[in-house]
C-alpha atoms as a PDB file:
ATOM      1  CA  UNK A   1     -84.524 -74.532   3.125  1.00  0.00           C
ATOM      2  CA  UNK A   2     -81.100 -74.588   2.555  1.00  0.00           C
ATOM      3  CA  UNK A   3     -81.301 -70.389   1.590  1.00  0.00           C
ATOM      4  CA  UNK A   4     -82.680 -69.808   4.960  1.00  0.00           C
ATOM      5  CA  UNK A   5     -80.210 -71.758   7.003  1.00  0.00           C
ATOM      6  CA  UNK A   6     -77.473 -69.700   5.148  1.00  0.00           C
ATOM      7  CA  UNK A   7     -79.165 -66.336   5.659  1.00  0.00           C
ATOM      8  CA  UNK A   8     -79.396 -67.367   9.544  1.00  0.00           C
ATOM      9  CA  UNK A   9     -75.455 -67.791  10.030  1.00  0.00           C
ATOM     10  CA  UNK A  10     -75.046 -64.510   7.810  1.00  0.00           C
ATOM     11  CA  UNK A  11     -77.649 -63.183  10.418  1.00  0.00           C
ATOM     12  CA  UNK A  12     -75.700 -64.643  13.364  1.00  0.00           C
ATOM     13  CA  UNK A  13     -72.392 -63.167  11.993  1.00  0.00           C
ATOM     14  CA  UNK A  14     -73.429 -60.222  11.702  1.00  0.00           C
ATOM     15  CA  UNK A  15     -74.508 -59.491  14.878  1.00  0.00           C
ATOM     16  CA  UNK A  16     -70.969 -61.375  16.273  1.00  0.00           C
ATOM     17  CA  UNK A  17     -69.173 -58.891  14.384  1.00  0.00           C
ATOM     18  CA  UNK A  18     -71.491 -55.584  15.366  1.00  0.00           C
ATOM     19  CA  UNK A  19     -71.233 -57.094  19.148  1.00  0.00           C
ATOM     20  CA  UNK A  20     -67.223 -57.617  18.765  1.00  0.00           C
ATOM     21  CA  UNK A  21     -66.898 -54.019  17.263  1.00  0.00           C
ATOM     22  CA  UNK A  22     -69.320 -52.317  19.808  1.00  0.00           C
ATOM     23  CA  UNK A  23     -66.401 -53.556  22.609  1.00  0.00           C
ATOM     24  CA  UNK A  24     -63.893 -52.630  20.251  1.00  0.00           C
ATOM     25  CA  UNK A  25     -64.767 -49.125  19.970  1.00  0.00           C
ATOM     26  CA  UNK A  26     -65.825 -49.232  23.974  1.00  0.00           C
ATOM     27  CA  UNK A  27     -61.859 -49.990  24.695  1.00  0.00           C
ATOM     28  CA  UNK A  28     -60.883 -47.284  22.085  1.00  0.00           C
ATOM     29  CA  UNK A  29     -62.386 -44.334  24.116  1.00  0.00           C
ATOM     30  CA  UNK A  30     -61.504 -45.925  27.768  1.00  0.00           C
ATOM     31  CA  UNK A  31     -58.104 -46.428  26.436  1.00  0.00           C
ATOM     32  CA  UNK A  32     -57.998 -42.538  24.874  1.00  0.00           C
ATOM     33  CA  UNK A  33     -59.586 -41.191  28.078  1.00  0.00           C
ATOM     34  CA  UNK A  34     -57.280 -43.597  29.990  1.00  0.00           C
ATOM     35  CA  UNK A  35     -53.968 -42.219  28.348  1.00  0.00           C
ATOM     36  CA  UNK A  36     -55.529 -38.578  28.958  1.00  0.00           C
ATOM     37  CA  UNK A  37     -56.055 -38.877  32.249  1.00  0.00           C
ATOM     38  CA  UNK A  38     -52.971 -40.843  33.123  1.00  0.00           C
ATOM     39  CA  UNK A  39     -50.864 -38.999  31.058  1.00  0.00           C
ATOM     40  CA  UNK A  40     -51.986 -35.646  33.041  1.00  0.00           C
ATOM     41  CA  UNK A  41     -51.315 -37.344  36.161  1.00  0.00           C
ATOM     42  CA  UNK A  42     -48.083 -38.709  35.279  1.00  0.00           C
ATOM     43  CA  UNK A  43     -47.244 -35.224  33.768  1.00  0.00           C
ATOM     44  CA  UNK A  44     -47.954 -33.601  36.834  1.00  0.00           C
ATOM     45  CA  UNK A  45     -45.947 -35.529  38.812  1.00  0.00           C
ATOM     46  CA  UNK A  46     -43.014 -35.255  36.640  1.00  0.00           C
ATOM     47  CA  UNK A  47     -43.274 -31.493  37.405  1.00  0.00           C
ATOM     48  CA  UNK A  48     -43.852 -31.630  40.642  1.00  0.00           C
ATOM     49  CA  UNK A  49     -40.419 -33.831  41.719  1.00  0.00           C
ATOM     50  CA  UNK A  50     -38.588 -31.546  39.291  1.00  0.00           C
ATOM     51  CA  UNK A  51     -40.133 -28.480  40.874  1.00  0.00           C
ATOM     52  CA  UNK A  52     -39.236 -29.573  44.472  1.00  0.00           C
ATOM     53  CA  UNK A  53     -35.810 -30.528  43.068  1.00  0.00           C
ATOM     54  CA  UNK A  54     -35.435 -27.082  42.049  1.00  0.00           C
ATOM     55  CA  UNK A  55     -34.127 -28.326  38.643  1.00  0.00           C
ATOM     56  CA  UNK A  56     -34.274 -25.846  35.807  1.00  0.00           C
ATOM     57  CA  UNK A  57     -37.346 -24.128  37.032  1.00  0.00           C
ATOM     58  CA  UNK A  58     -37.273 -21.548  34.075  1.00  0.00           C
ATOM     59  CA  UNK A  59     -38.197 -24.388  31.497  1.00  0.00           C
ATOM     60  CA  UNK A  60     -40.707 -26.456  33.626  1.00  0.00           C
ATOM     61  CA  UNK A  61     -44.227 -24.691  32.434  1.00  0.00           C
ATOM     62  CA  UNK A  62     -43.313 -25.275  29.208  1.00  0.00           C
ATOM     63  CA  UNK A  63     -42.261 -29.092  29.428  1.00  0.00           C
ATOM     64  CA  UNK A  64     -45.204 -29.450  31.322  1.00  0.00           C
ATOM     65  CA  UNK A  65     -46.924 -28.213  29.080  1.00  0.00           C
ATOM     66  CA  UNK A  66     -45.409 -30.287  26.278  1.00  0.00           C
ATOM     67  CA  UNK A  67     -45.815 -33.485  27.884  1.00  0.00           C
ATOM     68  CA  UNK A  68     -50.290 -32.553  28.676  1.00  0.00           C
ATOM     69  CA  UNK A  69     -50.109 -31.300  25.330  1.00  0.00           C
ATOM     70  CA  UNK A  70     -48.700 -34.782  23.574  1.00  0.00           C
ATOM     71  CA  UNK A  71     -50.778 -36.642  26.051  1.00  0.00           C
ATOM     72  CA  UNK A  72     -53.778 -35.048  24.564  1.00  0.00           C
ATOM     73  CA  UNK A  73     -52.827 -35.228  21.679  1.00  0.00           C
ATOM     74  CA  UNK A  74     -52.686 -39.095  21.668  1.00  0.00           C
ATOM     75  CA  UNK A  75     -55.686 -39.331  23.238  1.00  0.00           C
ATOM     76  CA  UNK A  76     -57.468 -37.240  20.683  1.00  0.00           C
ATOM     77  CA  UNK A  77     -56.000 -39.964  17.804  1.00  0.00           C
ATOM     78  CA  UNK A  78     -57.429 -42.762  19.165  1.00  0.00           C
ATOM     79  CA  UNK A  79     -61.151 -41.100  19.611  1.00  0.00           C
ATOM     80  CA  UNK A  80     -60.764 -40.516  15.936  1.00  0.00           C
ATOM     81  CA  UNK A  81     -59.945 -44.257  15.409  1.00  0.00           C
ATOM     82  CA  UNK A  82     -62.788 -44.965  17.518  1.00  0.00           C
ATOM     83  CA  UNK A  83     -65.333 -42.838  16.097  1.00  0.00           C
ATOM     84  CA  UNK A  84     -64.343 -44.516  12.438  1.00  0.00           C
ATOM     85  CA  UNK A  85     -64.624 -47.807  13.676  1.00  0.00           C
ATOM     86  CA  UNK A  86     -68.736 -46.577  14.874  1.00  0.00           C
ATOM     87  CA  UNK A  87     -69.289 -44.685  11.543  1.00  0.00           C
ATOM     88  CA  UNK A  88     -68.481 -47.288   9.305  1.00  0.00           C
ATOM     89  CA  UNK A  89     -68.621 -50.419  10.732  1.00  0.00           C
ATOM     90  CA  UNK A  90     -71.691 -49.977  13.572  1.00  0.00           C
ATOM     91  CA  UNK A  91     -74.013 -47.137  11.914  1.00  0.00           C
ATOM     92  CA  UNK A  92     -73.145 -46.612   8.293  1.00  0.00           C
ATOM     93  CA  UNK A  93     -75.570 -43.731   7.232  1.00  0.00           C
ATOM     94  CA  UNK A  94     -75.311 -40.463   5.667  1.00  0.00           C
ATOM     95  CA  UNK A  95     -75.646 -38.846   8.856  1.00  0.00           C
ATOM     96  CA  UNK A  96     -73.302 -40.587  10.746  1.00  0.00           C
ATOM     97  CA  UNK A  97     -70.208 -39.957   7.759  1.00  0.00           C
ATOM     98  CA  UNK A  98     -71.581 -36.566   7.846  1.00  0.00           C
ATOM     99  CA  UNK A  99     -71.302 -36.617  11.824  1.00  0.00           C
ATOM    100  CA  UNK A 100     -67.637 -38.497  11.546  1.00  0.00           C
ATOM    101  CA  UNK A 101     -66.573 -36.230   8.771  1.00  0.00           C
ATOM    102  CA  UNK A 102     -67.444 -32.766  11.563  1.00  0.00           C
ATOM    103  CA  UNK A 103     -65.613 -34.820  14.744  1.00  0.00           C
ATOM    104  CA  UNK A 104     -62.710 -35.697  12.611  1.00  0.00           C
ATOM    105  CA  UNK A 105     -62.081 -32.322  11.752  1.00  0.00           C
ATOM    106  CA  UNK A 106     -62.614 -30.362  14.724  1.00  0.00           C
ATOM    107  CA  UNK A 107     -60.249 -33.145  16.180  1.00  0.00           C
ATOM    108  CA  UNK A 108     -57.326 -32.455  13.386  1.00  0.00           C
ATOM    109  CA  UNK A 109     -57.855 -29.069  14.268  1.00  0.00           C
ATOM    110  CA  UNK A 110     -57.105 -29.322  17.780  1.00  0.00           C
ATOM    111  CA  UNK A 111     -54.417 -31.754  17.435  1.00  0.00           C
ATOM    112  CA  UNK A 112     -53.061 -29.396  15.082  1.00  0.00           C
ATOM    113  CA  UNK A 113     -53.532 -26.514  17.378  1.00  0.00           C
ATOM    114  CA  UNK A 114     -51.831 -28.473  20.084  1.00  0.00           C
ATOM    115  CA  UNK A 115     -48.760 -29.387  18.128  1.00  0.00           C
ATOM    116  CA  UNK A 116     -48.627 -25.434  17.600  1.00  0.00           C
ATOM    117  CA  UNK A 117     -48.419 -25.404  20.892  1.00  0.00           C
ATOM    118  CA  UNK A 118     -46.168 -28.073  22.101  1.00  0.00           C
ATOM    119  CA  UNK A 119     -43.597 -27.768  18.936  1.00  0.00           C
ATOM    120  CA  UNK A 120     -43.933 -23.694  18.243  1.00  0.00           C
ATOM    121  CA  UNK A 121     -44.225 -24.426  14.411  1.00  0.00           C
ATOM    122  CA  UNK A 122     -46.880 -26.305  12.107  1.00  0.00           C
ATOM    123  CA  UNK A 123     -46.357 -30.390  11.289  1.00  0.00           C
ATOM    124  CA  UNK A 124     -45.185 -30.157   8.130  1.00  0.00           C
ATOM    125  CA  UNK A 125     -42.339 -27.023   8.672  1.00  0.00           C
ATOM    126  CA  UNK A 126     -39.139 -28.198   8.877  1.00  0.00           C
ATOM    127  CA  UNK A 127     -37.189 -27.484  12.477  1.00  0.00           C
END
């Protein structure tokens, strides 16, 4: 009796933990799509006032730019925290590493493309 009762609170935790880490990784991508989206916005209107100031126009593309681009960037690192959290903790299978291990790097490739971008040089060069 006693194996059964233990096995039913194992049982119970379980499914407390899968339910707390299903809202966990829920946040994660509102909160990445959140800090995309607001970061574009805010961004934008950054430009905009410096624009209409006529402040340094010649530089304002590219700190526009800049600012999307770290925005995204951010954005992109929490997805990949996100889409851990699934793998491993919600659906650990072969397929779904397999599936994290493709996301995670098309993801470091575009946040390393993006850093290209924002930066003009690779991470790991010096300035």
């Amino acid at each position: 009796m006693r194996k059964y009762v233990i096995k039913a609170k194992r049982a119970g935790l379980m499914e407390i933990s899968r339910t707390i880490f299903t809202y966990l990784v829920t946040i994660l991508e509102y909160a990445s799509a959140s800090i995309i989206v607001l970061g574009i916005i805010f961004s934008s209107i950054f430009a905009a006032a410096k624009f209409f100031k006529k402040q340094d126009r010649s530089k304002l593309f590219d700190s526009y730019r800049v600012m999307v681009g770290r925005c995204i960037i951010l954005g992109l690192e929490i997805l990949i925290a996100a889409d851990i959290l699934r793998s491993l903790a919600l659906q650990f299978t072969l397929e779904s590493v397999g599936l994290l291990a493709v996301i995670v790097l098309i993801r470091t490739f575009l946040s390393f493309s993006l850093e290209v971008e924002t930066k003009g040089r690779w991470p790991w060069q010096k300035r």
